[in-house]
Protein backbone atom coordinates (compact mmCIF):
# COMPACT_ATOMS: atom_id res chain seq x y z
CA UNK A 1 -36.57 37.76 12.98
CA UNK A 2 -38.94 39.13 15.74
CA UNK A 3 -40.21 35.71 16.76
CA UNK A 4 -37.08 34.16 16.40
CA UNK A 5 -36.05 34.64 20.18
CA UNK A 6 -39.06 33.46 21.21
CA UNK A 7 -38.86 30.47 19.22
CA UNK A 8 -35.17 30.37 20.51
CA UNK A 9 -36.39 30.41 24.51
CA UNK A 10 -38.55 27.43 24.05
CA UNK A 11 -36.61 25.60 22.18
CA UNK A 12 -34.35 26.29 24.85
CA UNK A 13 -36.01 26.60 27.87
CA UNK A 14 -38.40 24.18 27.21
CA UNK A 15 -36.14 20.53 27.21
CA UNK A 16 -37.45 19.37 30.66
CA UNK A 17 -41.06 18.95 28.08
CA UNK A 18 -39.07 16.55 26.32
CA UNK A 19 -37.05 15.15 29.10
CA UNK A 20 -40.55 14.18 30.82
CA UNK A 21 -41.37 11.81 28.05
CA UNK A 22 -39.05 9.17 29.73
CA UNK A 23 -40.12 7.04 32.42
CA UNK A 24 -38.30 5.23 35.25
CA UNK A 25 -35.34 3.66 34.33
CA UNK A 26 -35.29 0.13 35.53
CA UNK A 27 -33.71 -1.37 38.55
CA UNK A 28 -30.03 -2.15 38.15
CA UNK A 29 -28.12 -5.37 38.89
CA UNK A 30 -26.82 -6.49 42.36
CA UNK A 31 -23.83 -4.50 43.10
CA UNK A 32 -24.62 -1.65 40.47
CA UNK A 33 -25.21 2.19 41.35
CA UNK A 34 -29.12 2.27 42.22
CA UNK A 35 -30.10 4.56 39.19
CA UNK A 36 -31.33 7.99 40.05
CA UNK A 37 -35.04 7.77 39.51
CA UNK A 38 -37.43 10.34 37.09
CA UNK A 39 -38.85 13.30 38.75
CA UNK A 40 -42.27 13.53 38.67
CA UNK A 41 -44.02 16.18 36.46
CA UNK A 42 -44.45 18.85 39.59
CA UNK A 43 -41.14 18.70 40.51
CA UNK A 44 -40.13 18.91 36.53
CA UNK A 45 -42.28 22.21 37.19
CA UNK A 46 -40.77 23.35 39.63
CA UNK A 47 -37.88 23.24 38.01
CA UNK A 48 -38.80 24.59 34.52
CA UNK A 49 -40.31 27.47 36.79
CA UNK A 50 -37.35 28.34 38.71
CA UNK A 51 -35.25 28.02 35.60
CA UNK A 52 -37.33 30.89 34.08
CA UNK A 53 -37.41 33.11 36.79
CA UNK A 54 -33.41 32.62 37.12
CA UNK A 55 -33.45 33.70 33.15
CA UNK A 56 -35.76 36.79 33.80
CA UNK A 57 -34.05 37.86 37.05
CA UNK A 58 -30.67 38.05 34.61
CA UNK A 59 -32.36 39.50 32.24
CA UNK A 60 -33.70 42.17 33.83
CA UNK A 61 -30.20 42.91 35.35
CA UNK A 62 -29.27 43.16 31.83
CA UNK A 63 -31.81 46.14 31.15
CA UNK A 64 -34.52 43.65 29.10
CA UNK A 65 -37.66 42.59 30.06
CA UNK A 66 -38.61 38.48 29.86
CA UNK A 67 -41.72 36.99 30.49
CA UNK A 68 -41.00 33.43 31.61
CA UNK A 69 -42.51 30.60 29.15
CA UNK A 70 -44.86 27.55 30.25
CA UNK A 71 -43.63 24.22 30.50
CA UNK A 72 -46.73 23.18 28.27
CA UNK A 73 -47.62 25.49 26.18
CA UNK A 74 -51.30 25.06 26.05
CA UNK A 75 -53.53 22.93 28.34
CA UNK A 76 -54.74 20.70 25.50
CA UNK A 77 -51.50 20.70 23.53
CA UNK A 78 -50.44 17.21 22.79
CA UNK A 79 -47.68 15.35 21.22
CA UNK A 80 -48.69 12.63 18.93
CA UNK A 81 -45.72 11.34 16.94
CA UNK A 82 -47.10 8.14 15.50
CA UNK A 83 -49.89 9.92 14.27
CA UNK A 84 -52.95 11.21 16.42
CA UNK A 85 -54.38 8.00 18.44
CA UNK A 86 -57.04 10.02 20.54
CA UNK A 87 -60.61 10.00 19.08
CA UNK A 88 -61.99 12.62 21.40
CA UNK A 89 -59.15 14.65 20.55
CA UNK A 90 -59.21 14.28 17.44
CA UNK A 91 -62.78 15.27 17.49
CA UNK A 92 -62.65 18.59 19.22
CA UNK A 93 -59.14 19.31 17.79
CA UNK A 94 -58.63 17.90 14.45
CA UNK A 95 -55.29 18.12 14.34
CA UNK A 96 -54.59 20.72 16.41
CA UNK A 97 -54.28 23.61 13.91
CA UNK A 98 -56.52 26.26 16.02
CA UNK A 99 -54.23 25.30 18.86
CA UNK A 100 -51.00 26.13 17.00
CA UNK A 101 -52.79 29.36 15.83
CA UNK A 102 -53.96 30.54 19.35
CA UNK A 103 -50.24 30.04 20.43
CA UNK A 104 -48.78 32.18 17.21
CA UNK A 105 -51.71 34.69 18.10
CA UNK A 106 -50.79 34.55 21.79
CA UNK A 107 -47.07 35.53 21.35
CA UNK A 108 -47.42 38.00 18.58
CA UNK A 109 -50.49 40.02 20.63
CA UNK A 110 -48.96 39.32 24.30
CA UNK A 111 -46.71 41.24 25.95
CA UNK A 112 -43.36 39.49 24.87
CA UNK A 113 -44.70 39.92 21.18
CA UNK A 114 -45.54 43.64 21.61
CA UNK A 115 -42.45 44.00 23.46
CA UNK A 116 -39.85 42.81 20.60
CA UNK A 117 -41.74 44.10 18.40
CA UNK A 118 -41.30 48.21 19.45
CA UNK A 119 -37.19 47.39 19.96
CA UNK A 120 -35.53 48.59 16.93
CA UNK A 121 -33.59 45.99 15.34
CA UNK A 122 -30.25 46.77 17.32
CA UNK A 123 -32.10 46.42 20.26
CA UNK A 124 -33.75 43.08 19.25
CA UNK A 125 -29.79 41.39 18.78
CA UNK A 126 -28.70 42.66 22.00
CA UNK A 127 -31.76 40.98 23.43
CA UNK A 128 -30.50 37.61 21.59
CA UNK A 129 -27.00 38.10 22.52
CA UNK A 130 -28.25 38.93 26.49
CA UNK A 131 -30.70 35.53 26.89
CA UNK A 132 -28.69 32.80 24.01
CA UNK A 133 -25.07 34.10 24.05
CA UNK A 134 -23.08 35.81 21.55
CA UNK A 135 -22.71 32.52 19.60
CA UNK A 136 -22.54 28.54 20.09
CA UNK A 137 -19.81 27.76 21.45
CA UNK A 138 -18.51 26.89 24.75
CA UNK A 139 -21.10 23.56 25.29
CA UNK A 140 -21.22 20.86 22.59
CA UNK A 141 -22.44 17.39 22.72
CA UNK A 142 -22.41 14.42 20.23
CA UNK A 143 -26.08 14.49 18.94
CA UNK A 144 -27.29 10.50 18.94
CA UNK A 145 -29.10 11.09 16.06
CA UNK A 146 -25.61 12.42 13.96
CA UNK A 147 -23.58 15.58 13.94
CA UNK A 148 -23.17 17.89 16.98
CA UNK A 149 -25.32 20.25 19.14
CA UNK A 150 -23.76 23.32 20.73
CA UNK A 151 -24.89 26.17 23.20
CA UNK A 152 -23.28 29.06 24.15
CA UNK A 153 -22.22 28.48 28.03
CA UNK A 154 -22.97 32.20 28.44
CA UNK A 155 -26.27 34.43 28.29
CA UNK A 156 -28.84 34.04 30.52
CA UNK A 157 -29.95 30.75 29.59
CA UNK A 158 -26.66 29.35 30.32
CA UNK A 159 -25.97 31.56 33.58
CA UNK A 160 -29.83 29.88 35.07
CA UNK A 161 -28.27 26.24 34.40
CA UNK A 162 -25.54 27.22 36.03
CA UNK A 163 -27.04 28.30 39.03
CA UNK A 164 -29.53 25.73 39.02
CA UNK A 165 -27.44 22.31 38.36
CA UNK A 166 -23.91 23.72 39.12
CA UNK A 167 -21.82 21.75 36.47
CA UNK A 168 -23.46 23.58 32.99
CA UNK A 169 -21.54 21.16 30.80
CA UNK A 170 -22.59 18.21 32.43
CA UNK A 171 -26.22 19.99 32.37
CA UNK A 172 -26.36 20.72 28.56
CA UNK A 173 -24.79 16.73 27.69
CA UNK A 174 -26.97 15.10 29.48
CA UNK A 175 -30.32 17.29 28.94
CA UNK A 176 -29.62 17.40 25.25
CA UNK A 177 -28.88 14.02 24.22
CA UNK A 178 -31.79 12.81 26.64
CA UNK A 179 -33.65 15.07 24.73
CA UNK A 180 -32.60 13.76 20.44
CA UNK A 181 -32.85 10.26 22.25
CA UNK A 182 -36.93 10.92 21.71
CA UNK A 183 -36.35 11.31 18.24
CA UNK A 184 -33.79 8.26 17.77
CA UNK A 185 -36.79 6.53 19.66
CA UNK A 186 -39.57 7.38 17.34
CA UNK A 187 -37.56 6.70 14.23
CA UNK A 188 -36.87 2.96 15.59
CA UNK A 189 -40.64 2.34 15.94
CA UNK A 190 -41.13 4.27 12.68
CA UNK A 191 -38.96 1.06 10.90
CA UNK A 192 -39.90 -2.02 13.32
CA UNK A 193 -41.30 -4.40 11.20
CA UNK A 194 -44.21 -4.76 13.37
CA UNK A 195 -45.43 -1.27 13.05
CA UNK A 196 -44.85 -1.24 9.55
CA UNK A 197 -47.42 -4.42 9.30
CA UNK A 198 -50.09 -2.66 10.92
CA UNK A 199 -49.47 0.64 8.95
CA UNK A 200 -50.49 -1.17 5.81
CA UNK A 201 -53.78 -2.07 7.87
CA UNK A 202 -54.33 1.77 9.07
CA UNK A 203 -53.46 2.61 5.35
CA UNK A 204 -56.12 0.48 4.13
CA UNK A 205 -58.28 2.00 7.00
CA UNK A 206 -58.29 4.97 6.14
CA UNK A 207 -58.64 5.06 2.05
CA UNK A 208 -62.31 3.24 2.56
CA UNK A 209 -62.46 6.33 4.70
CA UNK A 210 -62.16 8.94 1.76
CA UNK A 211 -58.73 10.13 3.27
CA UNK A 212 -55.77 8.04 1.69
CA UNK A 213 -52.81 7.74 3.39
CA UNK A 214 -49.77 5.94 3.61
CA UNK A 215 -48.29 7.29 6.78
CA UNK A 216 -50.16 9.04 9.93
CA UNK A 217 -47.57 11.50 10.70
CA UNK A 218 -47.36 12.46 7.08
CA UNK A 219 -50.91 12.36 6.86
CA UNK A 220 -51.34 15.17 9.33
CA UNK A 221 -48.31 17.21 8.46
CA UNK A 222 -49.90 17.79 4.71
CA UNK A 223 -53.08 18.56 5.94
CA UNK A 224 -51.76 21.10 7.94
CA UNK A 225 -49.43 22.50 4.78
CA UNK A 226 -53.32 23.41 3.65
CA UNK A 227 -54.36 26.59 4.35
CA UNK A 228 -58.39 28.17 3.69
CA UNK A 229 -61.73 27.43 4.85
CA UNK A 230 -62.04 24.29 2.44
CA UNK A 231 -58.93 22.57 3.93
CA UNK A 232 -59.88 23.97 7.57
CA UNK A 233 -63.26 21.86 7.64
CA UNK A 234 -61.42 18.47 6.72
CA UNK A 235 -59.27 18.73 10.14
CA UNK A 236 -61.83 17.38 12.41
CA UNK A 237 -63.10 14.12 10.17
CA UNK A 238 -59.54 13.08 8.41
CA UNK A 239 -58.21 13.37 12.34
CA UNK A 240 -60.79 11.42 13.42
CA UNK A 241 -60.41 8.96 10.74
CA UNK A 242 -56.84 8.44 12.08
CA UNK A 243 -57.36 8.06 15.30
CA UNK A 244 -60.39 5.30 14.76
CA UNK A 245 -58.17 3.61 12.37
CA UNK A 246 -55.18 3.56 14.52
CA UNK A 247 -57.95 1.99 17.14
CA UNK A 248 -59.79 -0.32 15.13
CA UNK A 249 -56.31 -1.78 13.30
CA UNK A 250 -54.13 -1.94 16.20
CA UNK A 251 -51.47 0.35 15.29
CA UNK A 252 -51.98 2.60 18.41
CA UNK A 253 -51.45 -0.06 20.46
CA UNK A 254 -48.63 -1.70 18.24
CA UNK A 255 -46.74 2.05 18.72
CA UNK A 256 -47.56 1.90 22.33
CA UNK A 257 -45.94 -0.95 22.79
CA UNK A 258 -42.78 -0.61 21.00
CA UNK A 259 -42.46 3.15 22.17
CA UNK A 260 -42.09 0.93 25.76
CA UNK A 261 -39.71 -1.62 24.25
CA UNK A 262 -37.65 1.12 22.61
CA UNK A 263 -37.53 3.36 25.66
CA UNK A 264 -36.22 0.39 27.73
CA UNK A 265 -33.62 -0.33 24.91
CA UNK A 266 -32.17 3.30 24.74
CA UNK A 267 -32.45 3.65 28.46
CA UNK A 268 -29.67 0.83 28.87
CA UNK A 269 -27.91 2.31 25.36
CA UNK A 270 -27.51 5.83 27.12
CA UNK A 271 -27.75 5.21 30.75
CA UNK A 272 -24.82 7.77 31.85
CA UNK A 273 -26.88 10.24 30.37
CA UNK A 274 -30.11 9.78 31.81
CA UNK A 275 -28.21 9.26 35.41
CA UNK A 276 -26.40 12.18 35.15
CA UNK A 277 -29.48 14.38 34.16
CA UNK A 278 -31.90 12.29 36.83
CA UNK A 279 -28.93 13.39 39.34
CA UNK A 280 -29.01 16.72 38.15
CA UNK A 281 -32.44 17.14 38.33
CA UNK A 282 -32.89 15.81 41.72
CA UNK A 283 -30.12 17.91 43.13
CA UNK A 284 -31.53 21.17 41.90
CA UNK A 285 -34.42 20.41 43.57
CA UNK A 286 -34.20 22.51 47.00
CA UNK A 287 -32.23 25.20 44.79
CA UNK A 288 -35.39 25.69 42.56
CA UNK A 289 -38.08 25.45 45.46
CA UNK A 290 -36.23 28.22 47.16
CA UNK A 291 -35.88 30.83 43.77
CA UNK A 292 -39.89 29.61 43.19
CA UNK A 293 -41.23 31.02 47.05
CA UNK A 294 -38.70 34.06 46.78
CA UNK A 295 -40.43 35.49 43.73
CA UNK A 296 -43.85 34.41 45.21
CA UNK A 297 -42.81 36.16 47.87
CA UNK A 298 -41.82 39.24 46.33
């Protein structure tokens, strides 16, 4: 329960990470809206900043300290979700296990970690209730991928959208389905018949390797279910046996590809929602460059 808040915030406070994934939407036809264009990644920082300043400015009001949360969490962290692709990666980070455990180390040890962890537990709800809301409701969205997502449209996290992007509804739709579209996205490569032809080549690959496989992500997600020195030292070489075979077979360029073809696709499936949060985004800029220099100022 004493990471859960912390898991909460970047879960939370962390969507423009996901957001960024998407790039330009394409032009539109004669006599259609020109479509609000992606931000680049340091204005998407600028934002993320200013968004967690807005959250620890309310918090403090509230008598809790935050410490605001990087938009990457770690300057070799990397998203891989057709498997890892990256040979020098792979090489120096296997799969990326000491990365995950410098991060748990990081928030348990640092000062948010030490923090929650001397609040009694009384203390530790009222800081949920303060930064998430008293309970989801008040902001719900069809999630693309089935079912509903909701978000309390109070708390801090919800009072920094609103003073950020204005319309906090509009905000969370738009943000949120943008943000399960990456999902929807990787699940529609995942079954293209294409990808699963060259699977059956990386699967192949990789047995002759010593590391039999039938599925990257799979692959990598019960290697890192392992835990002890034995399973530790097979990161590096299994990793790097998936990212030469996803080389040598074609299937990292195959996913490439279709990640492209897919985006494009769900771009023009969804485009109200990536125009509205594009909009957003672009709007809050001047907002969010002035809340960034005031607390550098201060």
């Amino acid at each position: 329960m004493r990471r859960r808040w912390s898991a909460a915030v970047v879960a939370a406070c962390g969507a423009l990470l996901g957001v960024a994934a998407w790039t330009a939407l394409p032009a539109d036809g004669a006599g259609q809206p020109t479509p609000a264009r992606a931000l680049e990644s340091a204005e998407l920082d600028v934002l993320h900043t200013a968004g967690e300043l807005l959250v620890q400015d309310c918090m403090r009001a509230q008598g809790f300290s935050y410490w605001p949360v990087p938009r990457v969490p770690h300057p070799d962290w990397r998203d891989f979700p057709y498997g890892v692709d990256d040979v020098d990666w792979a090489r120096r980070h296997g799969f990326g296990r000491r990365i995950e455990r410098q991060l748990d180390e990081e928030a348990a040890s640092g000062p948010r970690g030490r923090y929650q962890s001397g609040l009694s537990a009384e203390r530790l709800e009222a800081l949920g209730v303060a930064l998430m809301g008293p309970d989801a409701k008040g902001l719900a969205v069809a999630n693309p991928g089935g079912g509903t997502l909701s978000h309390s449209d109070r708390g801090c996290i919800a009072t920094s959208w609103r003073q950020l992007y204005g319309d906090v509804r509009l905000w969370y739709g738009s943000s949120e389905t943008v943000k399960q579209l990456g999902a929807v996205r990787t699940g529609r490569v995942d079954q293209d018949p294409a990808f699963r032809t060259a699977l059956a080549g990386w699967s192949e690959c990789v047995g002759r390797r010593g590391f039999p496989a039938a599925h990257p992500v799979r692959q990598r997600d019960g290697q890192l279910a392992r835990t002890g020195p034995a399973a530790e030292a097979e990161d590096v070489p299994m990793a790097t046996a998936q990212a030469e075979c996803a080389r040598s077979t074609g299937l990292a360029d195959t996913a490439q590809d279709l990640h492209r073809r897919y985006s494009d696709l769900i771009r023009a499936e969804h485009g109200a929602a990536f125009d509205a949060l594009r909009r957003l985004q672009a709007a809050a800029l001047p907002t969010a460059r002035d809340v960034v220099a005031r607390h550098a100022g201060s």
